[in-house]
Structures are given as structure tokens and as C-alpha cells.
C-alpha atoms as a PDB file:
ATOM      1  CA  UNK A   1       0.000   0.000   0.000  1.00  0.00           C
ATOM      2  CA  UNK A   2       0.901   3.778  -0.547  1.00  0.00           C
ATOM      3  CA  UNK A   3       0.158   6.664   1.630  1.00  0.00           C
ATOM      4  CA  UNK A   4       0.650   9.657  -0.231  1.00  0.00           C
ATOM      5  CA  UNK A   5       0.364  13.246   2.165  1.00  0.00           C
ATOM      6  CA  UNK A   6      -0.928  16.176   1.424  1.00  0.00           C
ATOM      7  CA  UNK A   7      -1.924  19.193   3.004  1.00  0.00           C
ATOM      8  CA  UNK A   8      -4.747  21.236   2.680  1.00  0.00           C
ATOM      9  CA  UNK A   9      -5.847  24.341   4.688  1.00  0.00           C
ATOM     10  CA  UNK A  10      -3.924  22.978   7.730  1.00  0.00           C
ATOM     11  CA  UNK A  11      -5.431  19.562   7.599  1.00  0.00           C
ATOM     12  CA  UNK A  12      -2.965  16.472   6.514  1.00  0.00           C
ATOM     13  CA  UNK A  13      -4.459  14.497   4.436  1.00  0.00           C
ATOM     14  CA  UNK A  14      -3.290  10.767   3.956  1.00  0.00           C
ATOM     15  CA  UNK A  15      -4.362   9.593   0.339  1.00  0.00           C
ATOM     16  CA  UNK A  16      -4.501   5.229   1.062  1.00  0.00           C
ATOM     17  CA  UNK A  17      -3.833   3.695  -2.422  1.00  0.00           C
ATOM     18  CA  UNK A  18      -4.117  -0.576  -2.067  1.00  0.00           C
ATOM     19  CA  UNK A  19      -5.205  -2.639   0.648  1.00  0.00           C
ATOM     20  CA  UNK A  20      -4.907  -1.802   4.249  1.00  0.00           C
ATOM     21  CA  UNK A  21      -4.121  -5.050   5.662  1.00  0.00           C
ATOM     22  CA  UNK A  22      -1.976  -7.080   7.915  1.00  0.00           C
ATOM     23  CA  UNK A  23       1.730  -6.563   7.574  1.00  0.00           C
ATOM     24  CA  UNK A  24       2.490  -3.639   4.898  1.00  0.00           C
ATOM     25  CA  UNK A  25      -1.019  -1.838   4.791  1.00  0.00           C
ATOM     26  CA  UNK A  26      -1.346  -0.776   8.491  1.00  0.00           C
ATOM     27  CA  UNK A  27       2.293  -0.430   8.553  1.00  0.00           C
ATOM     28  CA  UNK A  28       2.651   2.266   5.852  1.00  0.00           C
ATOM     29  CA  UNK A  29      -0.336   3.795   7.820  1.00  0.00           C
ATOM     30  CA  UNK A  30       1.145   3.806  11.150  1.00  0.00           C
ATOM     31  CA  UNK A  31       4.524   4.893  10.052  1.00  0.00           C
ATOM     32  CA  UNK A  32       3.229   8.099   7.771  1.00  0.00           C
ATOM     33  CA  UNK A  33       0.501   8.525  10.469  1.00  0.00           C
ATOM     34  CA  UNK A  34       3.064   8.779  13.408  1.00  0.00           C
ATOM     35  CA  UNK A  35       5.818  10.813  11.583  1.00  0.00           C
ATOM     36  CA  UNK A  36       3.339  13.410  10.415  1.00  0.00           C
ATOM     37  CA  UNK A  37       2.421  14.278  14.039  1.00  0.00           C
ATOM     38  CA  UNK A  38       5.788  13.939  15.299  1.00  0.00           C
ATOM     39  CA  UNK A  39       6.433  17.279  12.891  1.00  0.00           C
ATOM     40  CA  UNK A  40       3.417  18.640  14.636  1.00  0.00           C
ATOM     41  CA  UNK A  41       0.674  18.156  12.541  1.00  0.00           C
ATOM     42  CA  UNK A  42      -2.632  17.697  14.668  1.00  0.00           C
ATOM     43  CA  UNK A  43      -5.473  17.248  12.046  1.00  0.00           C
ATOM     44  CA  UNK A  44      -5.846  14.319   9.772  1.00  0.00           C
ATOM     45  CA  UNK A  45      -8.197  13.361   7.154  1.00  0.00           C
ATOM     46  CA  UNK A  46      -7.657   9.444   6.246  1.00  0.00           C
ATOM     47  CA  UNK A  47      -8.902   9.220   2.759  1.00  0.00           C
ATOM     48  CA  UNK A  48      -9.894   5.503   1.996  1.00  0.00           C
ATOM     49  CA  UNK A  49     -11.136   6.696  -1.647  1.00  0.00           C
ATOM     50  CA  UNK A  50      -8.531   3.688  -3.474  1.00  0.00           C
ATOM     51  CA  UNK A  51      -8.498   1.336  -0.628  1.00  0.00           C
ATOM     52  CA  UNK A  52      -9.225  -1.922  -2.253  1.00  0.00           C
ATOM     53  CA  UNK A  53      -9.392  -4.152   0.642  1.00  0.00           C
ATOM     54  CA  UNK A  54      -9.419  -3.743   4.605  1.00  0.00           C
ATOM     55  CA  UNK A  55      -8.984  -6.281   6.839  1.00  0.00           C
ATOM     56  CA  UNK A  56      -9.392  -6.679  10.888  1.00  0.00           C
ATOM     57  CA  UNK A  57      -5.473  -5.735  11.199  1.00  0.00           C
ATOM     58  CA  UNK A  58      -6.225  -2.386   9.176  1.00  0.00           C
ATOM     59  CA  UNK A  59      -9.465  -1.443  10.962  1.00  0.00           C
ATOM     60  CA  UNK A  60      -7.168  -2.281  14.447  1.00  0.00           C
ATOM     61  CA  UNK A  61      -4.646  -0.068  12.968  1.00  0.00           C
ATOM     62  CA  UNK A  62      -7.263   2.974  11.849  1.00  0.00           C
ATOM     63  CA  UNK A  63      -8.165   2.696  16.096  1.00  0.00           C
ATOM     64  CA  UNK A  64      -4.735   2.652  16.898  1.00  0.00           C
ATOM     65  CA  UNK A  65      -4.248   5.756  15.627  1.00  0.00           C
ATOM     66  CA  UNK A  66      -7.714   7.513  16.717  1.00  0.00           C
ATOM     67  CA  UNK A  67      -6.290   6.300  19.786  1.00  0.00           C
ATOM     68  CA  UNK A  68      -2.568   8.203  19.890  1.00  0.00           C
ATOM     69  CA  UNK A  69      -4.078  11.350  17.623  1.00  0.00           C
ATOM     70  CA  UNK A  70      -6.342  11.622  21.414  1.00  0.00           C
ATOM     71  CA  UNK A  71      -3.736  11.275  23.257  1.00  0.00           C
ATOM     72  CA  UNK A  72      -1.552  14.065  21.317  1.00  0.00           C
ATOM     73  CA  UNK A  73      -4.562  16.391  21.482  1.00  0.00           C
ATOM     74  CA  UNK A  74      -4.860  15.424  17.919  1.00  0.00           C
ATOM     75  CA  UNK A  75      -7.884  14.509  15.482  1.00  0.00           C
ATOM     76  CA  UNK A  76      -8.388  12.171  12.700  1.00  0.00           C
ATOM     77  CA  UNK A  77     -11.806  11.789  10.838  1.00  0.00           C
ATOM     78  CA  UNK A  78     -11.962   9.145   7.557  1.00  0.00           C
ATOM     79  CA  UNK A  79     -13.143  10.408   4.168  1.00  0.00           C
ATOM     80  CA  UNK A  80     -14.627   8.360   1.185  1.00  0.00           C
ATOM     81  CA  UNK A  81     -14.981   4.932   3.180  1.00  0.00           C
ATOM     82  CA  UNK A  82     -16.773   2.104   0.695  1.00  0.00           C
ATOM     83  CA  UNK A  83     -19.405   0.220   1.503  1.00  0.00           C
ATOM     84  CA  UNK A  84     -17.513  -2.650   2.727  1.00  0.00           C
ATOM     85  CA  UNK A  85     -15.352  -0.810   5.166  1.00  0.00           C
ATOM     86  CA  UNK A  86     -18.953   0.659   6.592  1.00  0.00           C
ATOM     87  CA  UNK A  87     -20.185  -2.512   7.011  1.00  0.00           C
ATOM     88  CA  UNK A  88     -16.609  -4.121   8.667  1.00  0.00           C
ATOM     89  CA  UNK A  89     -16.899  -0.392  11.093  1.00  0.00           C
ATOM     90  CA  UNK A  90     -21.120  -1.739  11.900  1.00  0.00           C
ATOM     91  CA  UNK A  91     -20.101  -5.464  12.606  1.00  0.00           C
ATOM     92  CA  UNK A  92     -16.723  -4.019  14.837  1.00  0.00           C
ATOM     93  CA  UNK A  93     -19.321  -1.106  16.550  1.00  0.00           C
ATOM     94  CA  UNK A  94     -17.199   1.420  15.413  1.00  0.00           C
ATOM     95  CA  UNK A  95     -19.229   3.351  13.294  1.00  0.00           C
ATOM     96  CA  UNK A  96     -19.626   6.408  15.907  1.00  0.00           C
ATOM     97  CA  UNK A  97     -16.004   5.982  17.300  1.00  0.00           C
ATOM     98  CA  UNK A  98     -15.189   7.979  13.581  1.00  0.00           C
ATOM     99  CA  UNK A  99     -16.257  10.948  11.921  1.00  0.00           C
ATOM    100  CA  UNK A 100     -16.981  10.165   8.181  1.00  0.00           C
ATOM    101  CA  UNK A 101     -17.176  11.991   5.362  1.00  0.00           C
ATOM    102  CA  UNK A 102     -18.294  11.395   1.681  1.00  0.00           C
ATOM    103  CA  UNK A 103     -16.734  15.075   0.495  1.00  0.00           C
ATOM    104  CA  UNK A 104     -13.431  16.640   0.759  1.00  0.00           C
ATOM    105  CA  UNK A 105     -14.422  19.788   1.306  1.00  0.00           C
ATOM    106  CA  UNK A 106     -16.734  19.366   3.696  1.00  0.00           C
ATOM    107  CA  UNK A 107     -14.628  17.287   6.013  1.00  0.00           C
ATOM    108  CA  UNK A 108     -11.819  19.791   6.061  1.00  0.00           C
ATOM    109  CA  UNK A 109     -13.706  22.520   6.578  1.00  0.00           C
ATOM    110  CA  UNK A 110     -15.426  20.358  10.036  1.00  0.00           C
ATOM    111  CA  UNK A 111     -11.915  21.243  11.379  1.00  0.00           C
ATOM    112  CA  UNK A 112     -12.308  24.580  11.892  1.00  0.00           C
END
């Protein structure tokens, strides 16, 4: 999987391109996730727009880091999330623990 970054109006934005699974998926995320707010960013927008396929290890990893974006006094909302990983967020009961958005522009503008 790639992550490509971006930033836009003070919101980092992590473009997912592959599958987000066990062993190079929720790596790539946790490593681009955890260096981008070592350098101080504090609001991220996961975009899941070209995720192919997400497995339990990639869901675990999208908590892992709602989980240390809280404790950095950070926030991270998802954007574009298929049907699929909806119904995977239902099943796990972790459809409210995430804001989600359908729109770009509407979810970075929810930072503010």
C-alpha cells in the first residue's frame, strides 16, 4: 500500500492507495501517520477513496491511531470509506467511534 500526504488548509491528508491489511497496509499507515504528528501536525483526514481491501489488522490499525491522535490532542476523521469498510466499522461497533465523510471539502472545513 501507498500513503501519499498532502496538506490542505492545515489539515494532513493521507491519500490510502491498495489494501490496508496485515503486515504492509497498516504499517505504511502507522509509520506516515506517526511521523506526520511527530512534525506537529494535529489534524488528519484518512482518505480511503482507493483502498481496495481492509482487513481486521487495518481497521485495528485505523483505532490505533484515533487512539494516539487523542492522546496528542490530535484529530483524525476518515473520508470516502466504501461500503464494505462501513459494514466491517457496523459489525466491529465502530461506526460512531469515527467521523466520516463522503466530500473533501466538507470534512476539512469540520476542522475549523
Amino acid at each position: 500500500m501507498n500513503v501519499d500526504t498532502r496538506n490542505v488548509h492545515g489539515v494532513t491528508i493521507l491519500d490510502l492507495v491498495g489494501k490496508l491489511t496485515i503486515g504492509v497496509g497498516d504499517v505504511a499507515l502507522r509509520e506516515t501517520f506517526v511521523g506526520r504528528l511527530e512534525l506537529g501536525n494535529r489534524k488528519f483526514l484518512v482518505n480511503l477513496d482507493k483502498v481496495k481491501t481492509i482487513d481486521s489488522s487495518g481497521l485495528g490499525e485505523l483505532i490505533r491511531c484515533r487512539a494516539t491522535a487523542a492522546s496528542h490532542d490530535a484529530e483524525i476523521k476518515l473520508l470516502n470509506v466504501n461500503l464494505k469498510a462501513r459494514k466491517l466499522l457496523t459489525m466491529a461497533s465502530l461506526v460512531g467511534v469515527f467521523e466520516m465523510f463522503d466530500d473533501e471539502k466538507m470534512a476539512v472545513a469540520s476542522f475549523d
